[in-house]
PDB file of N, CA and C in Angstrom:
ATOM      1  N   UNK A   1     123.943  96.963 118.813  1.00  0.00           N
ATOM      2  CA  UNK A   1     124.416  95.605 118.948  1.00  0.00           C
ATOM      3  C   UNK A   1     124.500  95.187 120.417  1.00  0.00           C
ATOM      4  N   UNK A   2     124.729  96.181 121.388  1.00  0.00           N
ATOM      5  CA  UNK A   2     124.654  95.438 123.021  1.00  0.00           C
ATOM      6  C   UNK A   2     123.275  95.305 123.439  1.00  0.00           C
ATOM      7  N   UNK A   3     122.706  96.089 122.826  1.00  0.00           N
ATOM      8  CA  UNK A   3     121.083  95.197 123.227  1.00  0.00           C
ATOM      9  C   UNK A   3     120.545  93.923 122.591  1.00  0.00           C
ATOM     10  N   UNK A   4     121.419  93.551 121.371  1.00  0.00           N
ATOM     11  CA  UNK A   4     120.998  92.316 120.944  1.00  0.00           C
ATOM     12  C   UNK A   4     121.998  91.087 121.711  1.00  0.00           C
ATOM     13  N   UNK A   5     123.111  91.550 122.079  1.00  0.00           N
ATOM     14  CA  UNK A   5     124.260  90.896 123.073  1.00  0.00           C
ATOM     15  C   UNK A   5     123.330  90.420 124.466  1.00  0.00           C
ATOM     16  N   UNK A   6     122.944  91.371 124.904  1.00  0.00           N
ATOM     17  CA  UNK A   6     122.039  91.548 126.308  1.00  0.00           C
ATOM     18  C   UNK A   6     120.911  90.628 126.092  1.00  0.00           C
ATOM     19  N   UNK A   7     120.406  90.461 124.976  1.00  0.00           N
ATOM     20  CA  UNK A   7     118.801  89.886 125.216  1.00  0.00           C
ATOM     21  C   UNK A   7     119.276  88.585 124.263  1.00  0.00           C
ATOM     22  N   UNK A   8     120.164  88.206 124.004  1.00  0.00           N
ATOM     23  CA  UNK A   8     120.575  87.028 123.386  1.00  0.00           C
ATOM     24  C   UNK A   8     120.463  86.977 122.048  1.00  0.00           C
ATOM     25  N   UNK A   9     120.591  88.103 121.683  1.00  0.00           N
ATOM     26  CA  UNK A   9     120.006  87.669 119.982  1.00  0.00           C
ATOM     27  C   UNK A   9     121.198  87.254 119.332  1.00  0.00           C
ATOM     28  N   UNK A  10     121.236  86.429 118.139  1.00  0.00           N
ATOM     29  CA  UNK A  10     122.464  86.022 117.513  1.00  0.00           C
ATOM     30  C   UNK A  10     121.973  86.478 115.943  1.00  0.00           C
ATOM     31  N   UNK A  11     123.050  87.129 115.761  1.00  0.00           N
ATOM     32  CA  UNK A  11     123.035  88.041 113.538  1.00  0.00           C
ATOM     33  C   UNK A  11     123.623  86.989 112.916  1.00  0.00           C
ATOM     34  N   UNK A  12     123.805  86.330 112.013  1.00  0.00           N
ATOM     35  CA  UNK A  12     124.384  86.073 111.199  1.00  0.00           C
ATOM     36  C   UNK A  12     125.105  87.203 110.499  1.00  0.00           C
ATOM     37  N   UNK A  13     125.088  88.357 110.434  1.00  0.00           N
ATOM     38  CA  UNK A  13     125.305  88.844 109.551  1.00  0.00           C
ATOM     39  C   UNK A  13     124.879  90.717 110.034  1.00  0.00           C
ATOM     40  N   UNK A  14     124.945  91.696 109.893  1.00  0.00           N
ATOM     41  CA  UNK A  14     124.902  93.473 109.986  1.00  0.00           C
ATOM     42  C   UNK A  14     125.222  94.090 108.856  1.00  0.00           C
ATOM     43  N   UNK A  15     124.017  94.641 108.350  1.00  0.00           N
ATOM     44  CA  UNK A  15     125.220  95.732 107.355  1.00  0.00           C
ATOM     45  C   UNK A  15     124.911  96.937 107.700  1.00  0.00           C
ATOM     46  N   UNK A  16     125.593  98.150 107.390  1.00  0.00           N
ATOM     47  CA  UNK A  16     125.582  99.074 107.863  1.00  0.00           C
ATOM     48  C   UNK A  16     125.910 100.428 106.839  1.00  0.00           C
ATOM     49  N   UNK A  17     125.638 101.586 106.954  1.00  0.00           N
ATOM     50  CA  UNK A  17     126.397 102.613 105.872  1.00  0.00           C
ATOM     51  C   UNK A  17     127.756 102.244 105.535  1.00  0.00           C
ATOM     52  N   UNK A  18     128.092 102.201 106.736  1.00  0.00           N
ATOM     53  CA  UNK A  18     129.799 102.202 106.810  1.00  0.00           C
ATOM     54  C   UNK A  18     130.302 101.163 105.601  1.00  0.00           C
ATOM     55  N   UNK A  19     129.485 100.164 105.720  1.00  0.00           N
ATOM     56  CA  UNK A  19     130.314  98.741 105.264  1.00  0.00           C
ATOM     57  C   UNK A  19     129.869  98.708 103.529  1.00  0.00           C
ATOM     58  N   UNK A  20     129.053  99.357 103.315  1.00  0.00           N
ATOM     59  CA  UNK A  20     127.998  99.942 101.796  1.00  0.00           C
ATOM     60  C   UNK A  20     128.382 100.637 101.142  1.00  0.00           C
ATOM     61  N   UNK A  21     128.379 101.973 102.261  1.00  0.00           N
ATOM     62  CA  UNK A  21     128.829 103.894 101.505  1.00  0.00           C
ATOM     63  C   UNK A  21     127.788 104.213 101.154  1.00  0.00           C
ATOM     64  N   UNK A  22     126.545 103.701 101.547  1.00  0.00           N
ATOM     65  CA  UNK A  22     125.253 104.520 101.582  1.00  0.00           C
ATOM     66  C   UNK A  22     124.164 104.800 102.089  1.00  0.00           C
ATOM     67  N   UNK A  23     123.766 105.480 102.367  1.00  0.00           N
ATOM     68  CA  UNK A  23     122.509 105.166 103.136  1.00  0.00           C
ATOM     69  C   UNK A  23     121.007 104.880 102.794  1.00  0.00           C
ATOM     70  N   UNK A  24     120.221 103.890 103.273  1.00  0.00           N
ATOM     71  CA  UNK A  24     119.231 103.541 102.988  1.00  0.00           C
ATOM     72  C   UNK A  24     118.479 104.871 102.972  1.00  0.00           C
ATOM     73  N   UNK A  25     117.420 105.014 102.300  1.00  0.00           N
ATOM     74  CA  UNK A  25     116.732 103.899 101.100  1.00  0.00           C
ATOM     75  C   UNK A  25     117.222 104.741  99.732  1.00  0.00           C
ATOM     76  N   UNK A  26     118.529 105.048  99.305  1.00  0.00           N
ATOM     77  CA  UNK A  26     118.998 104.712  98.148  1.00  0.00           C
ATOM     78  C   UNK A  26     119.335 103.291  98.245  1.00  0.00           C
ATOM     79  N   UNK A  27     118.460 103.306  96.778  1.00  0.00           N
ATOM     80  CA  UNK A  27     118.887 101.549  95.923  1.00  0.00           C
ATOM     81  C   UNK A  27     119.686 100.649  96.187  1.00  0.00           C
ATOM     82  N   UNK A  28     120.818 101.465  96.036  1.00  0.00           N
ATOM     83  CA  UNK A  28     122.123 100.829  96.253  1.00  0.00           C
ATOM     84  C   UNK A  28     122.370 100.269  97.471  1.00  0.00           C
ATOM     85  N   UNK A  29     121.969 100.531  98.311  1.00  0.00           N
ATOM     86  CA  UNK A  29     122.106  99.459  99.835  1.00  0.00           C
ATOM     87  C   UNK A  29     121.566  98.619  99.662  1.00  0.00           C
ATOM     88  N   UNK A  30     120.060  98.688  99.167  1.00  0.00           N
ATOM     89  CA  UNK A  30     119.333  97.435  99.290  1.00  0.00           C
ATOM     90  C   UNK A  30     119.894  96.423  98.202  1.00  0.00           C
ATOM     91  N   UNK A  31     120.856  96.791  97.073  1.00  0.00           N
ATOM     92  CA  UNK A  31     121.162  95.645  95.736  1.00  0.00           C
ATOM     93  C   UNK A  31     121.847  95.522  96.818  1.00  0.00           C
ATOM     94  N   UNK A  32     123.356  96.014  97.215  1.00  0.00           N
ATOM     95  CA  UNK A  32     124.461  95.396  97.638  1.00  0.00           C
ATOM     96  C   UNK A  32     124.480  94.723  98.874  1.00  0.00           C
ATOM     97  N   UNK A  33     123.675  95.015  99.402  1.00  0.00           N
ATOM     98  CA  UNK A  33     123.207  93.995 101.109  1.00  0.00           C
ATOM     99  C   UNK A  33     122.609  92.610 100.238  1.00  0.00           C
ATOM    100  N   UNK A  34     121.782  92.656  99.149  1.00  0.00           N
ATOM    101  CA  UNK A  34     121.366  91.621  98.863  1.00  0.00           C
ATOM    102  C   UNK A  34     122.406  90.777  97.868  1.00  0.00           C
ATOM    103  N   UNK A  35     123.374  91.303  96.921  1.00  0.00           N
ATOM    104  CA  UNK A  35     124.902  90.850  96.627  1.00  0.00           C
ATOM    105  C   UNK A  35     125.427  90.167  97.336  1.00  0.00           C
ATOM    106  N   UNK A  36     125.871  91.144  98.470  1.00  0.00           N
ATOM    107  CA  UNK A  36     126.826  90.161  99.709  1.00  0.00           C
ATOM    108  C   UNK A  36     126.099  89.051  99.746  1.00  0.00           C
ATOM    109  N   UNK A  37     125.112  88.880 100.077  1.00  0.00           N
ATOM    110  CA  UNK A  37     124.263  87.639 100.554  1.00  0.00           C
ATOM    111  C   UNK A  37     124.096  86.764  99.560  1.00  0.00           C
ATOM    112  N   UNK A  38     124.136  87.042  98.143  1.00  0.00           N
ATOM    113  CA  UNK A  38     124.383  86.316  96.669  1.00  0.00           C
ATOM    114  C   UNK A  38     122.745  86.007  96.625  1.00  0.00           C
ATOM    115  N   UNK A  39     122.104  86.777  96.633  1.00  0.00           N
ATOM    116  CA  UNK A  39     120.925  86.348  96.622  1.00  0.00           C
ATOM    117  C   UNK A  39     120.103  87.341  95.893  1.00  0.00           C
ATOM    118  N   UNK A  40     118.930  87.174  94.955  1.00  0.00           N
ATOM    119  CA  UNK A  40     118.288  88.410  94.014  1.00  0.00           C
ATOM    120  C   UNK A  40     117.335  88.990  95.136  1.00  0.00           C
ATOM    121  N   UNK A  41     117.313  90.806  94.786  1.00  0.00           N
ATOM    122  CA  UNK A  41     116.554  91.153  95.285  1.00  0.00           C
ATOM    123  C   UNK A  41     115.225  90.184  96.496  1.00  0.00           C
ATOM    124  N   UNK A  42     114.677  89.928  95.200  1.00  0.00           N
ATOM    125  CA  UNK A  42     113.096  89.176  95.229  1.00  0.00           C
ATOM    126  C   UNK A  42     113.251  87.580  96.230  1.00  0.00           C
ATOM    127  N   UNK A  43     114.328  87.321  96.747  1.00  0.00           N
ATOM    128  CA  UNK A  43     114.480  86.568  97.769  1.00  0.00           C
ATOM    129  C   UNK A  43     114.967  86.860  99.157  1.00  0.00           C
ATOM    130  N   UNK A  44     114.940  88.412  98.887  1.00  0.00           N
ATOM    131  CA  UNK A  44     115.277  89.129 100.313  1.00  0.00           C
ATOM    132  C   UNK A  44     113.530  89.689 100.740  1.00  0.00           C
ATOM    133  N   UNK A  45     113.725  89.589 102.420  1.00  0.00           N
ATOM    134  CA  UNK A  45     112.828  90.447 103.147  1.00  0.00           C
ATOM    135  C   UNK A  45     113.161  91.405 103.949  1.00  0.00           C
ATOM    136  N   UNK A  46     113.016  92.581 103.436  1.00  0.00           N
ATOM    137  CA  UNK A  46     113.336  93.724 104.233  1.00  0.00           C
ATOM    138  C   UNK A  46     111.772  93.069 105.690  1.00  0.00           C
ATOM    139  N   UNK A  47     112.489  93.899 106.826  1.00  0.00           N
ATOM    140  CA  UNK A  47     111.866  93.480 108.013  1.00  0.00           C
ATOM    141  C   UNK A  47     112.177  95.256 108.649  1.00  0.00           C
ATOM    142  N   UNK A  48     110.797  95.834 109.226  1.00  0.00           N
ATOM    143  CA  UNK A  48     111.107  97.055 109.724  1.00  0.00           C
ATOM    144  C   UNK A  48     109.838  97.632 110.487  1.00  0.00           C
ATOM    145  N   UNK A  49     109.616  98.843 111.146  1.00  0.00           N
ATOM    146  CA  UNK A  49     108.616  99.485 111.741  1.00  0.00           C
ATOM    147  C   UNK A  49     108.673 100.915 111.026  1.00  0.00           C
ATOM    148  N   UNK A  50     109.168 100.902 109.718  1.00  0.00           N
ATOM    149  CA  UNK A  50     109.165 101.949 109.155  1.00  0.00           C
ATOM    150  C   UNK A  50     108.691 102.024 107.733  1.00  0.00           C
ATOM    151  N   UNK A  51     107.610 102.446 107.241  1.00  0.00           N
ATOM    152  CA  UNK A  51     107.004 102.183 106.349  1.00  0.00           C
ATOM    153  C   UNK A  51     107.765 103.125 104.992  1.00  0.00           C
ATOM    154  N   UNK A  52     108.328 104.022 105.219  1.00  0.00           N
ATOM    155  CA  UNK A  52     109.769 104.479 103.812  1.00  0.00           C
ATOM    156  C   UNK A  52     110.564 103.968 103.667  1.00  0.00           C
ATOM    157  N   UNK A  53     111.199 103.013 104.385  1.00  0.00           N
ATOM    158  CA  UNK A  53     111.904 102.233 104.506  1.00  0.00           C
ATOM    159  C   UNK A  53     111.714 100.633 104.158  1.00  0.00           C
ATOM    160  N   UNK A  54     110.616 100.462 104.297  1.00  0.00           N
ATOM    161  CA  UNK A  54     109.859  99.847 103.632  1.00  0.00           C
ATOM    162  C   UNK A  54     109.753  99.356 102.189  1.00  0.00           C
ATOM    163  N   UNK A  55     109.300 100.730 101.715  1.00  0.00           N
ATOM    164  CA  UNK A  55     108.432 101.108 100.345  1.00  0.00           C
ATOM    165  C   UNK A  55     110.146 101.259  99.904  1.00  0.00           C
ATOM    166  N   UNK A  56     111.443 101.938 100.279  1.00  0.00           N
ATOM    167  CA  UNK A  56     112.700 101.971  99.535  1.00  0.00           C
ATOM    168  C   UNK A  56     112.861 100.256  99.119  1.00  0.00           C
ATOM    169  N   UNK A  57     112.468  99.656 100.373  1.00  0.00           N
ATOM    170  CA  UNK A  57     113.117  98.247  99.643  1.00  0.00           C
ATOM    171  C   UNK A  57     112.027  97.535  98.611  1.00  0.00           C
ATOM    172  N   UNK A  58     110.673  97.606  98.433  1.00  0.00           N
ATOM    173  CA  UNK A  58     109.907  97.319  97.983  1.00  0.00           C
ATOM    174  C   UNK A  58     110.424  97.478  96.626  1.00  0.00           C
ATOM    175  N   UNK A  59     110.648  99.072  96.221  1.00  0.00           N
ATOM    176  CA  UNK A  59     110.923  99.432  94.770  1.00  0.00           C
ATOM    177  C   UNK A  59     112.462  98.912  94.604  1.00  0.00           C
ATOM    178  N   UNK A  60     113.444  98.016  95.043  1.00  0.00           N
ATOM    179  CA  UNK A  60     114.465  97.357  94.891  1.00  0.00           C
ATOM    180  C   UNK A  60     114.318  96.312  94.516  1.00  0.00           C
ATOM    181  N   UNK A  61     113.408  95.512  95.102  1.00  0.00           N
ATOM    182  CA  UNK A  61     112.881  94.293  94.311  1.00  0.00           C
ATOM    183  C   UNK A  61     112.493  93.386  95.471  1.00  0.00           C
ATOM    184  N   UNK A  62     112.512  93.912  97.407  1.00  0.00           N
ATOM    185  CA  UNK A  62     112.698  93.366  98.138  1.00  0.00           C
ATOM    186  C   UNK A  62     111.563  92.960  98.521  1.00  0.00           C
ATOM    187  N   UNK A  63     110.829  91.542  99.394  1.00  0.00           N
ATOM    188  CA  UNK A  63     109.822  91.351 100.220  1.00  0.00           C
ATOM    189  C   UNK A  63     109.471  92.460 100.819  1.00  0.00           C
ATOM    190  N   UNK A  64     108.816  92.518 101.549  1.00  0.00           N
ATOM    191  CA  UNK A  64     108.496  93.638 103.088  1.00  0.00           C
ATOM    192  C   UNK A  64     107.625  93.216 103.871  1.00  0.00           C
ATOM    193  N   UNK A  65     107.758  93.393 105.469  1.00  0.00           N
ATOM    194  CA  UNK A  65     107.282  93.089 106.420  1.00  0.00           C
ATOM    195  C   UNK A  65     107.477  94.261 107.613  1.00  0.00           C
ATOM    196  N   UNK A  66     106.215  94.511 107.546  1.00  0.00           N
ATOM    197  CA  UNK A  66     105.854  95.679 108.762  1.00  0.00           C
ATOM    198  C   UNK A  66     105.446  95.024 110.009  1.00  0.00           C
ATOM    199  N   UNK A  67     106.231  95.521 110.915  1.00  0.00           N
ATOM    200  CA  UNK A  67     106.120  95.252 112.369  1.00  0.00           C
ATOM    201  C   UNK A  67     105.766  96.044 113.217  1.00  0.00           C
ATOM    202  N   UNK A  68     104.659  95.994 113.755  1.00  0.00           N
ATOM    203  CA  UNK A  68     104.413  97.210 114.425  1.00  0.00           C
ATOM    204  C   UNK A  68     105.041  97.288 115.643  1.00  0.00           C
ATOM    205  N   UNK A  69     105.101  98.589 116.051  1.00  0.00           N
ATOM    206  CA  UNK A  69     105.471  98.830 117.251  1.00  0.00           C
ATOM    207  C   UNK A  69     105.108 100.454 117.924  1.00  0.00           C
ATOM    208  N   UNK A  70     104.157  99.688 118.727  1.00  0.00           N
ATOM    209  CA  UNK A  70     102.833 100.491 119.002  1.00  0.00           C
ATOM    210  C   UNK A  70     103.094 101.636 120.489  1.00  0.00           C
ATOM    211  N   UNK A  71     104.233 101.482 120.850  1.00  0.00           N
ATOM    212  CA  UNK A  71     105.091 102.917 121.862  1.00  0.00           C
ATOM    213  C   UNK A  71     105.560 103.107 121.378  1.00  0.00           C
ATOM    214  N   UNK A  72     106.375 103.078 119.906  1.00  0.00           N
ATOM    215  CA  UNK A  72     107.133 103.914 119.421  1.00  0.00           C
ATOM    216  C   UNK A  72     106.402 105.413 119.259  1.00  0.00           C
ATOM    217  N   UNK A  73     104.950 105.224 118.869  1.00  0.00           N
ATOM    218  CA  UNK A  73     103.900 106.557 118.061  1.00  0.00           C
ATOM    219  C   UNK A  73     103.767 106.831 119.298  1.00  0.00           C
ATOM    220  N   UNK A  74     103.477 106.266 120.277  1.00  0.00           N
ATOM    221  CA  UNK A  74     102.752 106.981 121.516  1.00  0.00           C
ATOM    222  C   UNK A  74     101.298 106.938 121.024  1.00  0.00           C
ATOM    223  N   UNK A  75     100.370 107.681 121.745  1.00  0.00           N
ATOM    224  CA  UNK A  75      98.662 107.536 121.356  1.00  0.00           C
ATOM    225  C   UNK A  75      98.563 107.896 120.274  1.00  0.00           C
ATOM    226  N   UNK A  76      99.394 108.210 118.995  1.00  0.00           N
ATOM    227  CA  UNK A  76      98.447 108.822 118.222  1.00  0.00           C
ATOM    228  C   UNK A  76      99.048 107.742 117.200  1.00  0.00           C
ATOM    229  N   UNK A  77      99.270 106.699 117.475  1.00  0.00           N
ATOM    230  CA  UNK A  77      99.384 105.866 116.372  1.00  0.00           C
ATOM    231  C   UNK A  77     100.576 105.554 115.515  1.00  0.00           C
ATOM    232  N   UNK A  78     100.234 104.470 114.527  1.00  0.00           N
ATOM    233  CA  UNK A  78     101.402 104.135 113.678  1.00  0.00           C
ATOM    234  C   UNK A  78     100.976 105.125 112.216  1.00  0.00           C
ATOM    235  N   UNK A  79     101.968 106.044 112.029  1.00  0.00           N
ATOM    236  CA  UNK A  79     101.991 107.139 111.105  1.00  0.00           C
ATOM    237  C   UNK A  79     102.477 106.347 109.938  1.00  0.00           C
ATOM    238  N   UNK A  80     103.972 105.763 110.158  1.00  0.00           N
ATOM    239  CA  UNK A  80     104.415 105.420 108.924  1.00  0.00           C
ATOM    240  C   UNK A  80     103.755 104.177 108.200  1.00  0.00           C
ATOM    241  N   UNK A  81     102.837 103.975 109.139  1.00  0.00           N
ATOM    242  CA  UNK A  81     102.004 102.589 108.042  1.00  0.00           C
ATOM    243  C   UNK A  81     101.354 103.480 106.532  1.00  0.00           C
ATOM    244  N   UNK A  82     100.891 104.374 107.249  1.00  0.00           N
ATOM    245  CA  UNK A  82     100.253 105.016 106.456  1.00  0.00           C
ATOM    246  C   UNK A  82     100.754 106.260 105.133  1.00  0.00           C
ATOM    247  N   UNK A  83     101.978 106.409 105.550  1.00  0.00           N
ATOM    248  CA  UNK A  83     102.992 107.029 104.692  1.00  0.00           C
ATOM    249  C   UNK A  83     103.453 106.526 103.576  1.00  0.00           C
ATOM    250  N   UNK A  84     103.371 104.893 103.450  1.00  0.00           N
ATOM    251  CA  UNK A  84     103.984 104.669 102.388  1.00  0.00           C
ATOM    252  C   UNK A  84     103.177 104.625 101.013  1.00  0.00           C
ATOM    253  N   UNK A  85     103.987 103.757 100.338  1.00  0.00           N
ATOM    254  CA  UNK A  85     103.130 104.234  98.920  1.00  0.00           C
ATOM    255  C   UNK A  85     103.044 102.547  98.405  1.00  0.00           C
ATOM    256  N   UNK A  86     103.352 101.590  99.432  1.00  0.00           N
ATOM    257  CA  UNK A  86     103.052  99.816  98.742  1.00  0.00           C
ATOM    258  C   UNK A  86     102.383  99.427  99.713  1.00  0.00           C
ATOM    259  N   UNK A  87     102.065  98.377  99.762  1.00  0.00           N
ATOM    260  CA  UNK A  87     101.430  97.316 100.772  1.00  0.00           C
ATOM    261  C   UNK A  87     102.504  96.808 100.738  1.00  0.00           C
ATOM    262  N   UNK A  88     102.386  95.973 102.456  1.00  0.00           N
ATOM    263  CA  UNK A  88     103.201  95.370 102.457  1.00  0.00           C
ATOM    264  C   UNK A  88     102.843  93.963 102.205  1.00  0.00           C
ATOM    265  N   UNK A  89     104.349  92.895 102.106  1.00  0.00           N
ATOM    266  CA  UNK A  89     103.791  91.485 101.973  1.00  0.00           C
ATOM    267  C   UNK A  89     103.388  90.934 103.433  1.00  0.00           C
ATOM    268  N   UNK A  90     103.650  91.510 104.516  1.00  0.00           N
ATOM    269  CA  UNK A  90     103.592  91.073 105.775  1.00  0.00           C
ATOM    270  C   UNK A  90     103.205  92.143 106.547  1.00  0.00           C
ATOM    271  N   UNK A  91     102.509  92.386 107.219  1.00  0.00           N
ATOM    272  CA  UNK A  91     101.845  93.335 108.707  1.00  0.00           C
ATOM    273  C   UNK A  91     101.622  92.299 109.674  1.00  0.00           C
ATOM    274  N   UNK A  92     102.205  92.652 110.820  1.00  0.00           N
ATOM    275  CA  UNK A  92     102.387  91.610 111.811  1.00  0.00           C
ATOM    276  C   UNK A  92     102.369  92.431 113.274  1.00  0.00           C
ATOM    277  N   UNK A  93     101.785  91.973 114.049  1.00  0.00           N
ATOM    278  CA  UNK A  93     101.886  92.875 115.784  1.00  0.00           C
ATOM    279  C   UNK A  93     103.176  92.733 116.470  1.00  0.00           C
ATOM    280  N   UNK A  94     104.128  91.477 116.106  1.00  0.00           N
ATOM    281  CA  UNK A  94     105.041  91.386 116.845  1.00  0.00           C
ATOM    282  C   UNK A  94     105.989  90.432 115.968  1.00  0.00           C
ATOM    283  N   UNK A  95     106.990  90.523 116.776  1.00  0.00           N
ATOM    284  CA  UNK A  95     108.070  89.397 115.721  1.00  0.00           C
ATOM    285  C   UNK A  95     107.496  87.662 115.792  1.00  0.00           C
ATOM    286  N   UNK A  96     106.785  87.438 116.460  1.00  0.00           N
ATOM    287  CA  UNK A  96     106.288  86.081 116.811  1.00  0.00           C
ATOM    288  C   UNK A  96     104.970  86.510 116.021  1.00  0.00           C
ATOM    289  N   UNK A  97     104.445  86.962 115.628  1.00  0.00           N
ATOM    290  CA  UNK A  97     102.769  87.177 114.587  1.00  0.00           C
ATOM    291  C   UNK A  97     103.893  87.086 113.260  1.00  0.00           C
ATOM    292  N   UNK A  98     104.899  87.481 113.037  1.00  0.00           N
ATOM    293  CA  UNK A  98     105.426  87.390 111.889  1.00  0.00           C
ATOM    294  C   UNK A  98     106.090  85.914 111.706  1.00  0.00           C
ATOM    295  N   UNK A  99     106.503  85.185 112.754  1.00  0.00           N
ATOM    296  CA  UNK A  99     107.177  84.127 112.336  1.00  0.00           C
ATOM    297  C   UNK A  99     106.158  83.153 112.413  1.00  0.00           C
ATOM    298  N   UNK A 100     104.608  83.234 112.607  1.00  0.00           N
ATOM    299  CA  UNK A 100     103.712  82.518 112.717  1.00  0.00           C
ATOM    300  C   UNK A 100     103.488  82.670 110.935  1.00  0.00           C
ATOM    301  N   UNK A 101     103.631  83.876 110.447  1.00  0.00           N
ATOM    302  CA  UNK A 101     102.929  84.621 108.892  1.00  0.00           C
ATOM    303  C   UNK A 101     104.072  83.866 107.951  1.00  0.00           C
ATOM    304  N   UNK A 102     105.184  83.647 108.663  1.00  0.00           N
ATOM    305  CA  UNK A 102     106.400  82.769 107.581  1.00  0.00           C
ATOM    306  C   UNK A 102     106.155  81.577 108.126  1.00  0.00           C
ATOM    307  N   UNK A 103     105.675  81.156 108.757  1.00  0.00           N
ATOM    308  CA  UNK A 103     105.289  79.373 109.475  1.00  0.00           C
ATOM    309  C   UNK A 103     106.906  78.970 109.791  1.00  0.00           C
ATOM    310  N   UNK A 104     108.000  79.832 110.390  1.00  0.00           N
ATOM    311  CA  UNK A 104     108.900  79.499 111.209  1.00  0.00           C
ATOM    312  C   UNK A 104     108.640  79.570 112.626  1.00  0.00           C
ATOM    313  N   UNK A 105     109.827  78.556 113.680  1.00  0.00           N
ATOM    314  CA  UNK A 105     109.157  78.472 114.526  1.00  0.00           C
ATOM    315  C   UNK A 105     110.822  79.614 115.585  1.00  0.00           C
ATOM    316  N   UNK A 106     110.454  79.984 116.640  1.00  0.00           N
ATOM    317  CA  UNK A 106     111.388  80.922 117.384  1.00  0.00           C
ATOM    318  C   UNK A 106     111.998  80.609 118.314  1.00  0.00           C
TER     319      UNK A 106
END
């Protein structure tokens, strides 16, 4: 959270193990993050650079959107694209290729 403090970002909103009692990608985080929010699965978008994490929210009922992030792998690439077991609804190079792919503006 102080790097999103630092670079200006504003949450509406965090959830966390703590605030759940579980940890992703059991089910149960992804229903009850999408509860709190009163909203079904299938109107949430999981958003991530992790493709199990991903594919956990996928089989919840969630959107998905892969973001790459291409120093995380170092040279040998993005591994977890390739790990998972869905496509995603979104593959995007950056958070601005993704808000171009939702036609919001930043």
């Amino acid at each position: 959270m102080d790097t999103c403090k630092r670079a200006d970002i504003i949450w509406d909103i965090v959830f966390s193990w703590k605030s759940i009692g579980v940890y992703k990608p059991r089910p149960l985080a992804y229903r009850q993050a999408a509860r709190w929010l009163q909203l079904s699965p299938s109107e949430c978008l999981m958003v991530a650079a992790h493709g199990l994490d991903l594919a956990a929210a996928a089989r919840a009922g969630y959107k998905t959107a892969f973001v790459r992030r291409p120093a995380e792998w170092g040279p040998l690439g993005e591994p977890e694209l390739m790990k998972s077991d869905i496509t995603f609804d979104y593959v995007a190079d950056d958070f601005n290729d993704l808000a171009d792919q939702l036609g919001c503006e930043l």
